[in-house]
PDB file of N, CA and C in Angstrom:
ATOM      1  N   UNK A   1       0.840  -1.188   0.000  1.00  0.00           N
ATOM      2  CA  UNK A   1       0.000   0.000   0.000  1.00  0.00           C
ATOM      3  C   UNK A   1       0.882   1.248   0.000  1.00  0.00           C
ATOM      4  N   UNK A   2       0.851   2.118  -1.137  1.00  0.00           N
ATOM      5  CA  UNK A   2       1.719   3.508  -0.660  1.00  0.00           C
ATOM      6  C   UNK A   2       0.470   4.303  -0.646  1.00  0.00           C
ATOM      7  N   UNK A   3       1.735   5.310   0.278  1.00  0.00           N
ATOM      8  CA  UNK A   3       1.004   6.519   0.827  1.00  0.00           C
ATOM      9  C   UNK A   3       1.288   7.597   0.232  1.00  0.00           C
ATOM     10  N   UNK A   4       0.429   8.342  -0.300  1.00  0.00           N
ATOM     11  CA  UNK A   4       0.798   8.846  -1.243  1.00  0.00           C
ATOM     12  C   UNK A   4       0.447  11.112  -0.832  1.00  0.00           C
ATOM     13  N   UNK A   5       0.572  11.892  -0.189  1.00  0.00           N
ATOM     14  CA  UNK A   5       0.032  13.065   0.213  1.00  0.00           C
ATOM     15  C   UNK A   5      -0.655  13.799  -0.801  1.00  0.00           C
ATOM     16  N   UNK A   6      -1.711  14.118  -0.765  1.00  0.00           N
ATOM     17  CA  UNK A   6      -2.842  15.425  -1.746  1.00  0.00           C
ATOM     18  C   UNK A   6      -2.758  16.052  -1.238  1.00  0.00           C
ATOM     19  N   UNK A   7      -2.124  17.184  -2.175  1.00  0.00           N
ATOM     20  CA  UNK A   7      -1.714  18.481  -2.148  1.00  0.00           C
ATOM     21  C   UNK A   7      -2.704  19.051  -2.723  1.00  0.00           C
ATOM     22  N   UNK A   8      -3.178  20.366  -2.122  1.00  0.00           N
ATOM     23  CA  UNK A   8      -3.984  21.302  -2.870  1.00  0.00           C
ATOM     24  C   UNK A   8      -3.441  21.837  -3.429  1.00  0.00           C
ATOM     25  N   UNK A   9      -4.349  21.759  -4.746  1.00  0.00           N
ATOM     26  CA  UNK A   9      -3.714  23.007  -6.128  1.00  0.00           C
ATOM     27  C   UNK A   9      -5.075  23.656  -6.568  1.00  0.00           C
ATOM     28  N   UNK A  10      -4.864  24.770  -7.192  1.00  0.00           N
ATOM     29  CA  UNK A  10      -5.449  25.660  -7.150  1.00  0.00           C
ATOM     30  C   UNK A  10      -5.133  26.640  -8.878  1.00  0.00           C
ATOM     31  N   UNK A  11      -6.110  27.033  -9.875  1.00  0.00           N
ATOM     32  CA  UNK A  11      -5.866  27.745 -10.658  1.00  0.00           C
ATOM     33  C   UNK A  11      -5.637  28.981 -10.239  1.00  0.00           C
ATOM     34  N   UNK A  12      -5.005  29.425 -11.433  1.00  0.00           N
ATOM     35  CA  UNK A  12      -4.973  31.032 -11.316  1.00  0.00           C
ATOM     36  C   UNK A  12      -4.223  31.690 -12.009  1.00  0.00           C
ATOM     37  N   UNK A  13      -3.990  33.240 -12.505  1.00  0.00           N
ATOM     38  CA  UNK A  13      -3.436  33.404 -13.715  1.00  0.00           C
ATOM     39  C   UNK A  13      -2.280  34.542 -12.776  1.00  0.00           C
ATOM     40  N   UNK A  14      -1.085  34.754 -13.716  1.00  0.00           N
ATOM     41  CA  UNK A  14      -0.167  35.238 -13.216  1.00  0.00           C
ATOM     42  C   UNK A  14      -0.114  36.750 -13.563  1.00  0.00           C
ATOM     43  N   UNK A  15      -0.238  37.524 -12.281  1.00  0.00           N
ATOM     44  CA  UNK A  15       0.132  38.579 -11.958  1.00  0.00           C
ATOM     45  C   UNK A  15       1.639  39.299 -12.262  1.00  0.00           C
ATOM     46  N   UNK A  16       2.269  38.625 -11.643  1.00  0.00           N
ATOM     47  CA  UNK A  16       3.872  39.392 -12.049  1.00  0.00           C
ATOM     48  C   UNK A  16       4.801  38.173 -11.797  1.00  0.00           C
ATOM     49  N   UNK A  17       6.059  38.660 -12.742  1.00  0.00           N
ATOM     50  CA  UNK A  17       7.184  37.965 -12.801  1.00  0.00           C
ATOM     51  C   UNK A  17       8.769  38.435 -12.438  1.00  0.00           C
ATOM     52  N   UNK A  18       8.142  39.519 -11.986  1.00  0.00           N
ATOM     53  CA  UNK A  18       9.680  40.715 -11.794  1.00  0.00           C
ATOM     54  C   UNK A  18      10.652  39.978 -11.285  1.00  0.00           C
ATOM     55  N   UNK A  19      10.023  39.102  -9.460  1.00  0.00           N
ATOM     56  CA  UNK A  19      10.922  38.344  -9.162  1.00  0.00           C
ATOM     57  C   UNK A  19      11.831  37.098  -9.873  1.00  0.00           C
ATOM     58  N   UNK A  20      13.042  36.519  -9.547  1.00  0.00           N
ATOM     59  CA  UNK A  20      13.653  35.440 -10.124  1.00  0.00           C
ATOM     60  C   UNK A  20      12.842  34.318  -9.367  1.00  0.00           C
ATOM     61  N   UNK A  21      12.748  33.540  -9.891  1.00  0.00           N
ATOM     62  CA  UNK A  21      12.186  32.163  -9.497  1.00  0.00           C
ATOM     63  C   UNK A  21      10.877  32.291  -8.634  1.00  0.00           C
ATOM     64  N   UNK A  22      10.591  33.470  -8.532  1.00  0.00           N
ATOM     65  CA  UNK A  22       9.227  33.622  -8.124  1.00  0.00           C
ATOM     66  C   UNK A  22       8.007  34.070  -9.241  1.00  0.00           C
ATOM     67  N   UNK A  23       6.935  34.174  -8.775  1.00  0.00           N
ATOM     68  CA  UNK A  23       5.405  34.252  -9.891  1.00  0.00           C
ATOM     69  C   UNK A  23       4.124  34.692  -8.752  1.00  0.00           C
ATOM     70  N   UNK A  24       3.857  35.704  -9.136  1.00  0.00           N
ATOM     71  CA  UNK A  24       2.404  35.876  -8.372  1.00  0.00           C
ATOM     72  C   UNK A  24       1.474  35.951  -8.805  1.00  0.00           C
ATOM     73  N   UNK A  25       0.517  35.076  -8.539  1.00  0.00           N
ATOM     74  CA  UNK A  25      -0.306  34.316  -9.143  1.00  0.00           C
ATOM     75  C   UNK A  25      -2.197  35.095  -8.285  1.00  0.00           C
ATOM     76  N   UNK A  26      -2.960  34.746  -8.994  1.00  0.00           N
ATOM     77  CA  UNK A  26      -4.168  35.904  -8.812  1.00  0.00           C
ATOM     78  C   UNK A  26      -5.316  34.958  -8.834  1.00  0.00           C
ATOM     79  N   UNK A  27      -5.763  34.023  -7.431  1.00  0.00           N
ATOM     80  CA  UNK A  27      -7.109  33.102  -7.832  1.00  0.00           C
ATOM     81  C   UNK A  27      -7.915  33.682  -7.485  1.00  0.00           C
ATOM     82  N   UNK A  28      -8.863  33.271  -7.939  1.00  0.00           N
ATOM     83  CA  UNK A  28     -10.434  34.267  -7.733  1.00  0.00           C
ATOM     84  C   UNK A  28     -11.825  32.937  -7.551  1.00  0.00           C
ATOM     85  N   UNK A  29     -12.222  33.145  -6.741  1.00  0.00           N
ATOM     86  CA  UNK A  29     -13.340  32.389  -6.805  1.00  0.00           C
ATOM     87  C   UNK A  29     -14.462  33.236  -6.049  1.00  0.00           C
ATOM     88  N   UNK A  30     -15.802  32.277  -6.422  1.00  0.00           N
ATOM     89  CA  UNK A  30     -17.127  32.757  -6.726  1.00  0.00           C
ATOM     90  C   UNK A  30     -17.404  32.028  -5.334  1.00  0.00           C
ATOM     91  N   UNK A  31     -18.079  32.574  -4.601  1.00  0.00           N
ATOM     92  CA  UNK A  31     -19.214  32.022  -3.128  1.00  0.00           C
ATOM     93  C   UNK A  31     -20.474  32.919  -3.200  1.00  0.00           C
ATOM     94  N   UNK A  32     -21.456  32.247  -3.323  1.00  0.00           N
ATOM     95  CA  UNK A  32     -22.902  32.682  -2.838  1.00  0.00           C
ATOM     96  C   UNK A  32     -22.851  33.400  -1.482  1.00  0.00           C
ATOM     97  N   UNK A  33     -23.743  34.548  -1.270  1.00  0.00           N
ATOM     98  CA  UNK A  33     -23.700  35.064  -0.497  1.00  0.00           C
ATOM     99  C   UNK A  33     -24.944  34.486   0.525  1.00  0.00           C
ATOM    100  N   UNK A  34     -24.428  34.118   1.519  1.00  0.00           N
ATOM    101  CA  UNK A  34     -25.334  33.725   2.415  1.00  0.00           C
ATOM    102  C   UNK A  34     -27.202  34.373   2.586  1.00  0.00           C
ATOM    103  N   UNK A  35     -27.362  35.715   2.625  1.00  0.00           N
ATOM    104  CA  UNK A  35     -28.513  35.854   2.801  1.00  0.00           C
ATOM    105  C   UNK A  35     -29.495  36.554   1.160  1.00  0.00           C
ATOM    106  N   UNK A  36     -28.395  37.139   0.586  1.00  0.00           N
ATOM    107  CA  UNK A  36     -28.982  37.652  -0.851  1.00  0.00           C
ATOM    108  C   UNK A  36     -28.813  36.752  -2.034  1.00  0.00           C
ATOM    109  N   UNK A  37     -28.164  35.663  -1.960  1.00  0.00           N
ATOM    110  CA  UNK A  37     -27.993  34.554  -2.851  1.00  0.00           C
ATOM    111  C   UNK A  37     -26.734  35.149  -4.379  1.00  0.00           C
ATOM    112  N   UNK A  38     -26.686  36.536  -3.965  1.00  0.00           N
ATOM    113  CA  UNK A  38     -26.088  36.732  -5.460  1.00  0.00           C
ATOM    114  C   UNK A  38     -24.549  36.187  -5.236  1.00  0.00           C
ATOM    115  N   UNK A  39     -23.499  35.865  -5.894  1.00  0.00           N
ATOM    116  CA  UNK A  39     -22.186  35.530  -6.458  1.00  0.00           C
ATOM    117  C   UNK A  39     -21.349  36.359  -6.052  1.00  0.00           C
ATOM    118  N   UNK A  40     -20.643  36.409  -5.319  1.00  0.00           N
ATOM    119  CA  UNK A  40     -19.037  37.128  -5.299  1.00  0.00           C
ATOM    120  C   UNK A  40     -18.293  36.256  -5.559  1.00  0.00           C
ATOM    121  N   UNK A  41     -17.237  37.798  -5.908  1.00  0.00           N
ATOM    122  CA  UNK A  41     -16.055  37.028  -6.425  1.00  0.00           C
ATOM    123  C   UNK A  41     -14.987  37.580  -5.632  1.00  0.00           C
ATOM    124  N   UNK A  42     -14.337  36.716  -4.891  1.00  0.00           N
ATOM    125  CA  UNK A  42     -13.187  37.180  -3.743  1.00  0.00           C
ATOM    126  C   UNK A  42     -11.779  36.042  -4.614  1.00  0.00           C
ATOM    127  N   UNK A  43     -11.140  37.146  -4.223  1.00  0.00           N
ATOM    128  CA  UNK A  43      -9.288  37.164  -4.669  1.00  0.00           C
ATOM    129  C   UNK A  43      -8.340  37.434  -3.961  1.00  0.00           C
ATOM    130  N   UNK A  44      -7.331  36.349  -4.473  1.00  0.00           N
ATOM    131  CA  UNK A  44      -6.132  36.099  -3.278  1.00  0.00           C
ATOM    132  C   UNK A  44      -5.260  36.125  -4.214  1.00  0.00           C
ATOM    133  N   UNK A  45      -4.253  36.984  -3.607  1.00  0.00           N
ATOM    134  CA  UNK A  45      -2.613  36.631  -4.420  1.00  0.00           C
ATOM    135  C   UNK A  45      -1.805  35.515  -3.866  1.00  0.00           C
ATOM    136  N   UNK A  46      -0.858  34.758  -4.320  1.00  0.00           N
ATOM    137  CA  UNK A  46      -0.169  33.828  -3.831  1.00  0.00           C
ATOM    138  C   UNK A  46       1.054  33.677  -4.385  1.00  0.00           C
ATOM    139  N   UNK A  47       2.386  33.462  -4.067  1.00  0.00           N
ATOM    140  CA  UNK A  47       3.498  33.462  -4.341  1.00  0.00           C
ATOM    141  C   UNK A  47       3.921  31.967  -4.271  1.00  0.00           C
ATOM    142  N   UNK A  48       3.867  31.983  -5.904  1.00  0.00           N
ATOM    143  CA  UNK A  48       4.511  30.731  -5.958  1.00  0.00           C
ATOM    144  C   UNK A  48       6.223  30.148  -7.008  1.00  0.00           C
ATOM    145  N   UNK A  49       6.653  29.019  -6.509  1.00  0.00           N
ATOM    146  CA  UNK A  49       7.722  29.389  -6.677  1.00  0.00           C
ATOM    147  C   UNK A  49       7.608  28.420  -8.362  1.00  0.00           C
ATOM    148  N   UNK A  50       9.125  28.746  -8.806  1.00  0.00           N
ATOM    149  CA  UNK A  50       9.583  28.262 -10.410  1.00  0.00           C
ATOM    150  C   UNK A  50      10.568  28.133 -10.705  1.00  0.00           C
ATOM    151  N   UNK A  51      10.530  27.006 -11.175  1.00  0.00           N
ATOM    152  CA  UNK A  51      12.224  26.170 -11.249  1.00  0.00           C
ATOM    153  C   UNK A  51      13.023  26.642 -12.205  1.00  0.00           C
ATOM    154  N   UNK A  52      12.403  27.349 -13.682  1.00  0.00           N
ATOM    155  CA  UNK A  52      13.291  27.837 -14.865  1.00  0.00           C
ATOM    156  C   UNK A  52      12.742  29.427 -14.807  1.00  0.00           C
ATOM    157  N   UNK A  53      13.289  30.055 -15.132  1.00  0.00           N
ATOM    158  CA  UNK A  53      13.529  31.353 -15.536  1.00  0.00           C
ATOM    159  C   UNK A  53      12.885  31.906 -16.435  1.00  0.00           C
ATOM    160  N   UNK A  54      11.569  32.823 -16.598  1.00  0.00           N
ATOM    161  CA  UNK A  54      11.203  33.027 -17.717  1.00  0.00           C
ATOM    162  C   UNK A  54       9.820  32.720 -18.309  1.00  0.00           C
ATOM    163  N   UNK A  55       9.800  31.239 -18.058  1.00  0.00           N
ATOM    164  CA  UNK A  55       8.853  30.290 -18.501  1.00  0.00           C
ATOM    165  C   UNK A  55       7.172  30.437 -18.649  1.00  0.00           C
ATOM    166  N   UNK A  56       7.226  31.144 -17.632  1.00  0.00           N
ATOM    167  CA  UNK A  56       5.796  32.246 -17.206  1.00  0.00           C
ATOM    168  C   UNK A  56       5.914  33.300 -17.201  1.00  0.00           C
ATOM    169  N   UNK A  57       4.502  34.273 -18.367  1.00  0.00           N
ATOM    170  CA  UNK A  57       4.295  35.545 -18.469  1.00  0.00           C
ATOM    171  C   UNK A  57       3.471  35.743 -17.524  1.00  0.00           C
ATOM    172  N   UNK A  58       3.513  37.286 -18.052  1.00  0.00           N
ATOM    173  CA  UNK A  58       2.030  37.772 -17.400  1.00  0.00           C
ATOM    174  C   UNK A  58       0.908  37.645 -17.930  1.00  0.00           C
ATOM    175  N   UNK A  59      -0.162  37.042 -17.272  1.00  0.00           N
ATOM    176  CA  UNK A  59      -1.699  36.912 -18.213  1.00  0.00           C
ATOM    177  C   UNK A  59      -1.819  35.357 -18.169  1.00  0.00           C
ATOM    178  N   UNK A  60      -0.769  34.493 -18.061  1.00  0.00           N
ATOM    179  CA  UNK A  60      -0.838  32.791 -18.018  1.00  0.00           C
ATOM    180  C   UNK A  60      -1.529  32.160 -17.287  1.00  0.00           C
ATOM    181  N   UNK A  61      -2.125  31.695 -17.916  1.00  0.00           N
ATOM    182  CA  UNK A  61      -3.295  30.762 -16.500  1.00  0.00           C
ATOM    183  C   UNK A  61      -2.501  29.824 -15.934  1.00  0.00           C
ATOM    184  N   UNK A  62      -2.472  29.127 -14.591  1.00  0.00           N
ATOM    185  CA  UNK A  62      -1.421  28.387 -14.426  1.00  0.00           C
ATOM    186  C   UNK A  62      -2.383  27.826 -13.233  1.00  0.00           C
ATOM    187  N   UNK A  63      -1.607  25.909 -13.012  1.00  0.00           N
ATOM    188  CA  UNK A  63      -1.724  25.520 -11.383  1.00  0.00           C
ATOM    189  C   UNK A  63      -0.968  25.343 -10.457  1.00  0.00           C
ATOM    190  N   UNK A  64      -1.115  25.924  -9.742  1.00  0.00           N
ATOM    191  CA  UNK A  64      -0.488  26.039  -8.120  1.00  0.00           C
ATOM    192  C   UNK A  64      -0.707  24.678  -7.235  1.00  0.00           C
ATOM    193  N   UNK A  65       0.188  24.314  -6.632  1.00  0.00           N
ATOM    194  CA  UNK A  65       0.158  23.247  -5.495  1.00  0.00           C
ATOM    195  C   UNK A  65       0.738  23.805  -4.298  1.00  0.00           C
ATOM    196  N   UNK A  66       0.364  23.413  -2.996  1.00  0.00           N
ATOM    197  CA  UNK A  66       0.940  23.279  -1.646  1.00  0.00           C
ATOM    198  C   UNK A  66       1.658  23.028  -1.550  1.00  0.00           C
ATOM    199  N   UNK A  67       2.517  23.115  -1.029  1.00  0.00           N
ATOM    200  CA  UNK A  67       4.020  22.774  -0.376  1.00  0.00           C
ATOM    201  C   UNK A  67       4.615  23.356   0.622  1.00  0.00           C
ATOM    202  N   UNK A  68       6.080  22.828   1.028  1.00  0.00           N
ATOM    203  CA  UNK A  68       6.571  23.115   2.070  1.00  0.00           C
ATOM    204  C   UNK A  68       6.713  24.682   2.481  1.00  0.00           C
ATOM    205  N   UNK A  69       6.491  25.297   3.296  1.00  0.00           N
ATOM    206  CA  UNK A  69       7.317  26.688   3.091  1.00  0.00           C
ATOM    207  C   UNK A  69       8.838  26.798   2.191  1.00  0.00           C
ATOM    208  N   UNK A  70       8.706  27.571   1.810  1.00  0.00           N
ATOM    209  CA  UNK A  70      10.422  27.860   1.084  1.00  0.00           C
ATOM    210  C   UNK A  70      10.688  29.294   1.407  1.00  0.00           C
ATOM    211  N   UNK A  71      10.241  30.239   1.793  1.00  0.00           N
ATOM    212  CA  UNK A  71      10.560  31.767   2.463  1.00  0.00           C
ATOM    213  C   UNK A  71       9.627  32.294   2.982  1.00  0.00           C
ATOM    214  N   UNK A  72       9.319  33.110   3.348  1.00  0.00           N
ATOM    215  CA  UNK A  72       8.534  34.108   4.496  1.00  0.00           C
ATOM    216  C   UNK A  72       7.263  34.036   3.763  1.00  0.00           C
ATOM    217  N   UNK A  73       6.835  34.499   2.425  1.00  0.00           N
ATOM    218  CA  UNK A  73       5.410  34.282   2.139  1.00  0.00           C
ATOM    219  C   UNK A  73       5.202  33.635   0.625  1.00  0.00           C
ATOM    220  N   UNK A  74       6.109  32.208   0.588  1.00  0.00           N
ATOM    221  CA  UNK A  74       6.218  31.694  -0.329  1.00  0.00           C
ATOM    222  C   UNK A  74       6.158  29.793  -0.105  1.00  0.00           C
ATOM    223  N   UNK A  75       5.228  29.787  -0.197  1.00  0.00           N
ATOM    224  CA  UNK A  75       4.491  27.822   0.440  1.00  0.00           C
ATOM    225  C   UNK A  75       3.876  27.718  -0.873  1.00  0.00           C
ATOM    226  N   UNK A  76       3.842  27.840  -1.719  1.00  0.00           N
ATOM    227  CA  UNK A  76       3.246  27.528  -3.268  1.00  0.00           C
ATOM    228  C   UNK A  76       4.113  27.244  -4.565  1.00  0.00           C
ATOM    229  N   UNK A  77       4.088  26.149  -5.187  1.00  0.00           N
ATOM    230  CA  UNK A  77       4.608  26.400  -6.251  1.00  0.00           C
ATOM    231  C   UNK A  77       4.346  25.512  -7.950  1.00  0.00           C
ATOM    232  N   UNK A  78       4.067  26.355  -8.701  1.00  0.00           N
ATOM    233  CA  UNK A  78       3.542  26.052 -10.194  1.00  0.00           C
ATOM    234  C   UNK A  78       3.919  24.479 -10.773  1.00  0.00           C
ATOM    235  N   UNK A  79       3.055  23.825 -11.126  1.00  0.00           N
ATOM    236  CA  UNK A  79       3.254  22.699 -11.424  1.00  0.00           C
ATOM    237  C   UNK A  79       2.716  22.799 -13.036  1.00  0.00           C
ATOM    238  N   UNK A  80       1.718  23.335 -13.743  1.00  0.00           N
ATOM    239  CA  UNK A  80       2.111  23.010 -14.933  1.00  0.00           C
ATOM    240  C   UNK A  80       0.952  24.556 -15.150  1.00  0.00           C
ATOM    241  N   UNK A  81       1.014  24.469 -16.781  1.00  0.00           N
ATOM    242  CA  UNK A  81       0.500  25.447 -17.733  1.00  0.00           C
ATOM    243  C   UNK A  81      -0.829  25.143 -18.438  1.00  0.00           C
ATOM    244  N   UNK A  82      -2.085  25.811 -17.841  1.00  0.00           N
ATOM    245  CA  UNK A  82      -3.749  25.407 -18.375  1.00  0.00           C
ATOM    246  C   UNK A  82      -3.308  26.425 -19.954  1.00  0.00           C
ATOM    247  N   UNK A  83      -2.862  27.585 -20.191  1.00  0.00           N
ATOM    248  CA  UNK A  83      -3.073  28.554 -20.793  1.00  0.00           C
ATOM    249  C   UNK A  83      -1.947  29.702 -21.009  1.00  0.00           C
ATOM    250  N   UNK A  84      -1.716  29.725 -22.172  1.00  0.00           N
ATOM    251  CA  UNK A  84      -0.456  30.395 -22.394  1.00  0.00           C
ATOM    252  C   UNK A  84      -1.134  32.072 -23.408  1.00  0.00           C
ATOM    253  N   UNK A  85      -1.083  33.148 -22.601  1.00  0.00           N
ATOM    254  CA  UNK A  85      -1.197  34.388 -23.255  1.00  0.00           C
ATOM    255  C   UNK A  85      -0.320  34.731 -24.122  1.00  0.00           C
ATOM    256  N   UNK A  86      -0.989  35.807 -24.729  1.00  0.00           N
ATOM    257  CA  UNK A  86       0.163  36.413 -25.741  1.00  0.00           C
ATOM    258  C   UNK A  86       0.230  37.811 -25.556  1.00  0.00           C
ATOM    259  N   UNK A  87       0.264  37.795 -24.201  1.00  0.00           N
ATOM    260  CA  UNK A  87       1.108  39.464 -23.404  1.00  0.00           C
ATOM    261  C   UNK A  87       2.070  38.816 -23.147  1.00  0.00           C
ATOM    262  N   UNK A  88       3.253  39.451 -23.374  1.00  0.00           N
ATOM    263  CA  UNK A  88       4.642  39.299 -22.067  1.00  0.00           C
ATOM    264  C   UNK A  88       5.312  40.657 -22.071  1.00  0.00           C
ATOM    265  N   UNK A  89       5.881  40.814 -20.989  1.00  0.00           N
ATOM    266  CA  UNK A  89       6.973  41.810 -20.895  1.00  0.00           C
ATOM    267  C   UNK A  89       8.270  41.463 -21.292  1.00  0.00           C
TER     268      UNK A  89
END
């Protein structure tokens, strides 16, 4: 029997790339509002990390996984590419 850990991952499209080996990434999701029933949409930035240089623009849809901490506000990092834009800096 292996044991195998599920990691949460999470879409979301990338915000900025200024940093090296870092990506900040922009998820947004939809919750019903408890008493008026209408849809919000609440958004979180998340810093996640990247093994090559470059590889991600800005505008890229991308998924995020959990992981270990690796610096002060950086526990996330990109595992593959839903969507490739054609903005870059």
């Amino acid at each position: 029997m292996t044991t195998e850990k599920l990691h949460r991952t999470l879409n979301g499209k990338v915000t900025s790339d200024k940093m090296t080996k870092t990506v900040t990434v922009l998820v947004e999701r939809k919750l019903k509002h408890p008493l008026y029933g209408k849809y919000i949409v609440r958004s979180k930035k998340y810093h996640a990390h990247v093994d090559e240089d470059g590889q991600y623009g800005i505008g890229d849809s991308v998924i995020i996984e959990e992981c270990k901490p690796i610096s002060k506000t950086k526990a996330w990092k990109v595992v593959g590419l839903l969507n490739k834009s054609g903005i870059h800096s």
